[in-house]
Protein backbone atom coordinates (compact mmCIF):
# COMPACT_ATOMS: atom_id res chain seq x y z
CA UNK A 1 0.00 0.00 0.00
CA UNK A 2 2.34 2.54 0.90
CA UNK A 3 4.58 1.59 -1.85
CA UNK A 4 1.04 2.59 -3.98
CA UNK A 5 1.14 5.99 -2.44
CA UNK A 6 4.53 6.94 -3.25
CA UNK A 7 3.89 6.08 -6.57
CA UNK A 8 0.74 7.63 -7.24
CA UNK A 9 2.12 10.75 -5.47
CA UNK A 10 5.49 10.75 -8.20
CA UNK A 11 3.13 10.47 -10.96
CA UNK A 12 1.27 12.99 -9.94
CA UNK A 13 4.09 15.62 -9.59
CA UNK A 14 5.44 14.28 -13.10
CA UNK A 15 2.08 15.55 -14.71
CA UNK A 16 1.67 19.20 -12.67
CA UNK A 17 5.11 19.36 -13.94
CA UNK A 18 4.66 18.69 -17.50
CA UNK A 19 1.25 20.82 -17.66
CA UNK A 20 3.21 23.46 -16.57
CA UNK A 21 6.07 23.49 -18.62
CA UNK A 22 3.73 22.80 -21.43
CA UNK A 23 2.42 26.30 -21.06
CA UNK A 24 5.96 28.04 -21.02
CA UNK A 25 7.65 28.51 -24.30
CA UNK A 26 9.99 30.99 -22.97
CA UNK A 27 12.93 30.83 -19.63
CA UNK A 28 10.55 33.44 -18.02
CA UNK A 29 12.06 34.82 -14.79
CA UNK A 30 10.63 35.59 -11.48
CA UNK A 31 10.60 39.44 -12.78
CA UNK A 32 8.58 38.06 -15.85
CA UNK A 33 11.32 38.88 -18.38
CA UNK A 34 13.04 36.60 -21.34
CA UNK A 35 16.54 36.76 -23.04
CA UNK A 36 14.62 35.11 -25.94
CA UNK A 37 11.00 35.15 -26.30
CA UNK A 38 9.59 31.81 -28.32
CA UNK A 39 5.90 32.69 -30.34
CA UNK A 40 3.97 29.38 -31.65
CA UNK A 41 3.70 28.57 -34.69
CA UNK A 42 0.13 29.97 -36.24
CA UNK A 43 -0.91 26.96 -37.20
CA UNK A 44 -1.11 25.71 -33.64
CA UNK A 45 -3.66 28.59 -32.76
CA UNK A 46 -6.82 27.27 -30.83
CA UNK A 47 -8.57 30.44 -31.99
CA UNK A 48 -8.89 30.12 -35.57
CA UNK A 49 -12.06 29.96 -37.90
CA UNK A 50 -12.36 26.24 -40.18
CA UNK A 51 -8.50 26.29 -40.04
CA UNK A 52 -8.21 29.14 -41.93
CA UNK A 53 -7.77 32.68 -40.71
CA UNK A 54 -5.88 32.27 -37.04
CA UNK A 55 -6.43 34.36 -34.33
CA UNK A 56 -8.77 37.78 -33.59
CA UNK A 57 -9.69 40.96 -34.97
CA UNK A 58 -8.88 42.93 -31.69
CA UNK A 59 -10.10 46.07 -30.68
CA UNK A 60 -7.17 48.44 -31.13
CA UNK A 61 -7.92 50.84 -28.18
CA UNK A 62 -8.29 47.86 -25.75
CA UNK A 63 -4.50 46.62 -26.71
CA UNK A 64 -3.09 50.20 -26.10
CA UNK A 65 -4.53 50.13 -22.09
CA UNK A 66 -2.74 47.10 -21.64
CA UNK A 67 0.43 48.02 -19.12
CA UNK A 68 2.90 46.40 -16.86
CA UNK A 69 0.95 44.90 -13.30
CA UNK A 70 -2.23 44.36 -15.21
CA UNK A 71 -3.18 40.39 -14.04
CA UNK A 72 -4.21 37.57 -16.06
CA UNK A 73 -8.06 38.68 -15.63
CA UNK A 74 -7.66 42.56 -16.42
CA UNK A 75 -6.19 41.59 -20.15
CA UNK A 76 -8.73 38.75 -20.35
CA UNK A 77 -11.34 41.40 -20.27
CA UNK A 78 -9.37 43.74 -22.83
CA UNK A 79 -8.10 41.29 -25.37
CA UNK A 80 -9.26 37.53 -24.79
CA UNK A 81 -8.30 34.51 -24.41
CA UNK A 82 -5.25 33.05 -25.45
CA UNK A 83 -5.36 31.83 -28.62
CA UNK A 84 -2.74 29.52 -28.24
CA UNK A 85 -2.71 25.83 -26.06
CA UNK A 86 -1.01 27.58 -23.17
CA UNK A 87 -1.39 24.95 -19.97
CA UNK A 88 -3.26 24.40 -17.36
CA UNK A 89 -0.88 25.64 -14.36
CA UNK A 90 1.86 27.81 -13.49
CA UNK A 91 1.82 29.42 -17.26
CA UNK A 92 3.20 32.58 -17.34
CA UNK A 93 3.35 33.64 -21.25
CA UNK A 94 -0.11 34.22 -22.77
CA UNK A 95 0.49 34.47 -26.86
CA UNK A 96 -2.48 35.48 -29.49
CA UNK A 97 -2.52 36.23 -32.93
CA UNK A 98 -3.85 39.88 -33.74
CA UNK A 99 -5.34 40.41 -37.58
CA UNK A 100 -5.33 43.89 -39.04
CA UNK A 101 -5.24 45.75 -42.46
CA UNK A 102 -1.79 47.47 -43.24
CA UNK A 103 -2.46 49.58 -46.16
CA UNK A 104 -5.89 47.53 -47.80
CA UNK A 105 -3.04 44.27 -47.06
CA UNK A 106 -4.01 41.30 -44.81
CA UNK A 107 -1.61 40.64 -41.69
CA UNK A 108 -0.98 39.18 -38.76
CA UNK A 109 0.44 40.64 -35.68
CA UNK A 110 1.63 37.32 -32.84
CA UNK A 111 1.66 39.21 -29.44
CA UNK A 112 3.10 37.94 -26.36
CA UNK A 113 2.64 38.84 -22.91
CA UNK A 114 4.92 37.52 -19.68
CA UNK A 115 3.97 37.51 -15.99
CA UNK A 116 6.15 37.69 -13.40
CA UNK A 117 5.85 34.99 -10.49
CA UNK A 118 3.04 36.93 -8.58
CA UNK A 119 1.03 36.41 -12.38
CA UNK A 120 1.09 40.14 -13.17
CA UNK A 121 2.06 41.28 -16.90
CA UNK A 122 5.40 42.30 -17.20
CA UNK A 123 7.05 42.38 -20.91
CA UNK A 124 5.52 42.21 -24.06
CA UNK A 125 6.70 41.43 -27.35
């Protein structure tokens, strides 16, 4: 039985573990910086219409009151979601795909926010 426990109690460390890391793409630090910030590829986008036009048509005014301390749930209610598979625990890089017209041309814009260990926003990229 206790032999059971043990084992039951590694696995279940093993799979918090990997959930987490799943959800980090980038060495985030405590302070919620990167040296080298890693964006998804597009086609992995969970927000995305028949598989073929990834990501959101965000309102622009709602992206430029995002700042540094906002938490996970202030930028939920300004931009989203993330549109990307991003974990279940411990994540600490949201990333989302942004659509917009350049000139009458088609683009898209991958965003990426960072929290720092307390979950508050930190860098963006």
């Amino acid at each position: 039985m206790k032999n059971t426990t043990v084992f039951r109690g590694l696995l279940l460390s093993g799979i918090a573990l990997a959930v987490a890391a799943c959800g980090n793409l980038s060495k985030v630090t405590d302070e919620g910086t990167t040296e080298n910030p890693v964006f998804p590829k597009l086609s992995e986008s969970e927000f995305n219409h028949d598989g073929s036009q990834f990501g959101s048509w965000p309102n622009w005014e709602n992206v430029r009151q995002i700042e540094r301390g906002m938490n996970k749930d202030q930028l939920y209610n300004l931009i989203g979601r993330p549109h990307f598979e991003e974990g279940l625990y411990g994540v600490r890089e949201w990333d989302y795909a942004f659509n917009y017209r350049e000139n009458g041309v088609h683009k898209i814009c991958q965003y990426k926010i960072l929290f720092d260990k307390n979950m508050n926003a930190q860098s963006f990229f």
